[in-house]
N, C-alpha and C. Protein backbone atom coordinates (compact mmCIF):
# COMPACT_ATOMS: atom_id res chain seq x y z
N UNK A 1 0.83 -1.18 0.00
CA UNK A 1 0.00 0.00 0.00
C UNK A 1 0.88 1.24 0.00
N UNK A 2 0.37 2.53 -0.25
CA UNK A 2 1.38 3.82 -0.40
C UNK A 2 0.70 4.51 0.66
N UNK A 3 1.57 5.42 1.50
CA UNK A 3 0.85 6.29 2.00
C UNK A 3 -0.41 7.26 1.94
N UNK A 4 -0.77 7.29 0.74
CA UNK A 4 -1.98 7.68 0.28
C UNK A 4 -3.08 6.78 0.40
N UNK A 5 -2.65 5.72 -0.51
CA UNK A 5 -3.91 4.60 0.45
C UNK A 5 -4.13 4.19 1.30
N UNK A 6 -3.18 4.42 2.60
CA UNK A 6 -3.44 4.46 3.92
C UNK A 6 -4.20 5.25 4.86
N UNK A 7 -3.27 6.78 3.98
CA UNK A 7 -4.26 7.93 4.62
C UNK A 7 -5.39 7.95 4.14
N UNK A 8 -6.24 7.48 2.98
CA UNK A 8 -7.40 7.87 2.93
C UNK A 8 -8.24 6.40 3.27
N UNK A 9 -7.51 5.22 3.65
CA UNK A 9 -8.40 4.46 4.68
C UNK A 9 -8.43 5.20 6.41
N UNK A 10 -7.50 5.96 6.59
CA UNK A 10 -7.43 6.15 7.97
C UNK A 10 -8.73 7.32 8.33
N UNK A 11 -8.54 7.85 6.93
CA UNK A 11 -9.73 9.47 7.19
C UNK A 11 -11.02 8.81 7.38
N UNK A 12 -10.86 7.61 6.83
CA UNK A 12 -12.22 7.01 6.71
C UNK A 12 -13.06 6.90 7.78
N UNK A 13 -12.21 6.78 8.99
CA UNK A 13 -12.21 6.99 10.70
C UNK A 13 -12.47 4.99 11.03
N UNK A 14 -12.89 4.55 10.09
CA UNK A 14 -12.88 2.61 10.72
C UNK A 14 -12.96 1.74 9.62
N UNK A 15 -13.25 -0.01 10.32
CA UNK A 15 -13.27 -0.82 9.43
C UNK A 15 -11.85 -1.62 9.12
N UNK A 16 -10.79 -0.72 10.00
CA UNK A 16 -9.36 -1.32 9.79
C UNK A 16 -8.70 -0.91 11.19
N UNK A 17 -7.64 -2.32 11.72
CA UNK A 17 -6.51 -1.98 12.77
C UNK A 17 -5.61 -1.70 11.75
N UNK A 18 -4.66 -0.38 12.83
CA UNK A 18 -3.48 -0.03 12.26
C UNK A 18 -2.89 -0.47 13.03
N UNK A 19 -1.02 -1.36 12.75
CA UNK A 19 -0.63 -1.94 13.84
C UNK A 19 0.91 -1.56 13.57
N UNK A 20 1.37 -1.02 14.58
CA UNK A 20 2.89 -0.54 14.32
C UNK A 20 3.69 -1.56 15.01
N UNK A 21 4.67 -2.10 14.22
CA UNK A 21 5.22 -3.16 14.73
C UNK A 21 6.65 -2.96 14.90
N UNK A 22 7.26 -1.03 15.02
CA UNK A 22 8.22 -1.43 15.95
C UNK A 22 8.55 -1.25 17.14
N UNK A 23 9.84 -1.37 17.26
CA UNK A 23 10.05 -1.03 19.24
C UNK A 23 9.30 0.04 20.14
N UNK A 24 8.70 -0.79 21.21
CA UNK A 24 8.28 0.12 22.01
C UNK A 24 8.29 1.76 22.01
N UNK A 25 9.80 1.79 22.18
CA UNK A 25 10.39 3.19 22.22
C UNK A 25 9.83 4.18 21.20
N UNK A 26 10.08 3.49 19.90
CA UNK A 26 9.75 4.07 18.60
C UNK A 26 8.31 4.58 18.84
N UNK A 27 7.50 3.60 19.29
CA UNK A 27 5.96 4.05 19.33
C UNK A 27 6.00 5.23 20.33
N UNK A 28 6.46 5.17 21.35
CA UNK A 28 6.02 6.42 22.12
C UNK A 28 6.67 7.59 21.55
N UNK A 29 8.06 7.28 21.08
CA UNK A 29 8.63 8.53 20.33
C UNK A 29 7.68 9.37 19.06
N UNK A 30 6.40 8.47 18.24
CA UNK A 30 5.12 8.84 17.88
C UNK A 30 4.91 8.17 17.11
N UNK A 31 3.72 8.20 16.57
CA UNK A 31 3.28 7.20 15.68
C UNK A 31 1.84 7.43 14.99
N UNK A 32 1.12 6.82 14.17
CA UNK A 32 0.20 7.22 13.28
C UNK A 32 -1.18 7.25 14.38
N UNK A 33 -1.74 8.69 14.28
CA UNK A 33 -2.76 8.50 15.02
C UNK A 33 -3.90 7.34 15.22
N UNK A 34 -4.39 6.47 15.83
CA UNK A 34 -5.01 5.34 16.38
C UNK A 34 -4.47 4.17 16.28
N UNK A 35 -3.15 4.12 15.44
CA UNK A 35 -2.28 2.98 15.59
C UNK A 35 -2.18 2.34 16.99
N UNK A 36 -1.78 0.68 17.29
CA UNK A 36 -1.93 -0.06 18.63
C UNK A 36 -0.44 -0.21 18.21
N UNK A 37 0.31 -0.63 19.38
CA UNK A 37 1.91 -1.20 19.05
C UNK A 37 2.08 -2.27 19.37
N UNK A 38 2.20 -3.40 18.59
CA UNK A 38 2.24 -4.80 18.58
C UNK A 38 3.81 -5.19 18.16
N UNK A 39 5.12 -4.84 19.06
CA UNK A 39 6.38 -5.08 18.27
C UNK A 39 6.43 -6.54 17.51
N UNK A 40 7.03 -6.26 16.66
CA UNK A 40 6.99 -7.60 15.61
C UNK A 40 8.29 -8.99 16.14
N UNK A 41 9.06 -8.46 17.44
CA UNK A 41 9.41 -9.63 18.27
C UNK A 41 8.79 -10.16 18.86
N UNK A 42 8.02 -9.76 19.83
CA UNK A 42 6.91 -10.38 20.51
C UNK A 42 5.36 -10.65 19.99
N UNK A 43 5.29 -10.23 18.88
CA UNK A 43 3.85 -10.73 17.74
C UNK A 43 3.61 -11.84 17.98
N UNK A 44 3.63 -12.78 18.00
CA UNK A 44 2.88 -14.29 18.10
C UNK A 44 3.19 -14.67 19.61
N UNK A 45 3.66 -14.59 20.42
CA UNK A 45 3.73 -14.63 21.70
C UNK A 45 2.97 -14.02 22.65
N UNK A 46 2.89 -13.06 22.37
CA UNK A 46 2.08 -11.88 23.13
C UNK A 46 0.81 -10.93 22.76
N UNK A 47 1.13 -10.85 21.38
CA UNK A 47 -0.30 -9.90 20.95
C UNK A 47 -1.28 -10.02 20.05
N UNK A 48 -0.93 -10.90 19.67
CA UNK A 48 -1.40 -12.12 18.44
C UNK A 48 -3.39 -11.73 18.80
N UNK A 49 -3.65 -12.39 20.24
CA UNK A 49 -4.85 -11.92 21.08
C UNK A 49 -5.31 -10.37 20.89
N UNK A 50 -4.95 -9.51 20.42
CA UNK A 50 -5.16 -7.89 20.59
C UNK A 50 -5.55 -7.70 19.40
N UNK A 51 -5.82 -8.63 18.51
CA UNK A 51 -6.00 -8.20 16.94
C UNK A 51 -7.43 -8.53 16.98
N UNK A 52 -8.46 -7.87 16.12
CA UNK A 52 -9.48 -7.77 16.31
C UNK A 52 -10.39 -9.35 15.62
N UNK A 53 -11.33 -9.63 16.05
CA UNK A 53 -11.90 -11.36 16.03
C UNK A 53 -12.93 -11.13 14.74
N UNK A 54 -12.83 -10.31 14.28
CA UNK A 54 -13.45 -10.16 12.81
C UNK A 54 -12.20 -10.51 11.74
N UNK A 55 -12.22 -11.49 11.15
CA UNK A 55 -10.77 -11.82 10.17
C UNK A 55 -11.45 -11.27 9.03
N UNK A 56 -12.08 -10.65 9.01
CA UNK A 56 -12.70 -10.26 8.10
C UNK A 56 -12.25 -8.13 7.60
N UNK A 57 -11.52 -7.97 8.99
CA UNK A 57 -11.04 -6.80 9.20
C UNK A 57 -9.38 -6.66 8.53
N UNK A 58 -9.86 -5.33 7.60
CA UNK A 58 -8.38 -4.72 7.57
C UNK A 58 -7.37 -4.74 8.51
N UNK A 59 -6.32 -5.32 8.34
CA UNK A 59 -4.85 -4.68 9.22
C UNK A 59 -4.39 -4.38 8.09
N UNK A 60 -3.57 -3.57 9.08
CA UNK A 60 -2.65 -2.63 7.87
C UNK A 60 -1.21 -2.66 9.20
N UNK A 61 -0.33 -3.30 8.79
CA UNK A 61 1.21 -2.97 9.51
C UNK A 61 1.97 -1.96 9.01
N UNK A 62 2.34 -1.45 10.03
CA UNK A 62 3.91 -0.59 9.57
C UNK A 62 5.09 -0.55 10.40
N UNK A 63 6.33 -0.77 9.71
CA UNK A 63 7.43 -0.65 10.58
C UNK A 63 7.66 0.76 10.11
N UNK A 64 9.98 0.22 10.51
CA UNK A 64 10.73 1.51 10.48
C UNK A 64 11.81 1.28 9.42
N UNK A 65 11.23 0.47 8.50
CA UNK A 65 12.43 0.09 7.26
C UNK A 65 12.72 -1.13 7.29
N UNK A 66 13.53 -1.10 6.51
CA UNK A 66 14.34 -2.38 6.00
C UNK A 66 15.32 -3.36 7.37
């Protein structure tokens, strides 16, 4: 997806989790407004549960690069 098709699912205000998957730190340092922070080390261990029970729902991930 490009930032454009992100931002204009996000204006949309729902219908999709946004899930930032990097370090802690990074998230508080800021991050996309209503984004949850699910780091992508601990993803299947720990937050796997926090993702919404409609599989039927948009996620949309973002890290911090390569």
């Amino acid at each position: 997806m490009t930032n454009d098709e992100v931002a204009a699912i996000v204006a949309k205000g729902s219908g999709y989790t946004l899930v930032d998957c990097r370090p802690p730190g990074a998230y508080l340092g800021g991050h996309i407004p209503t984004a949850i922070s699910l780091p992508f080390d601990k993803f299947k261990e720990k937050y796997a549960s926090m993702l919404p029970a409609d599989k039927d729902s948009l996620l949309i991930f973002y890290c911090g690069g390569p």
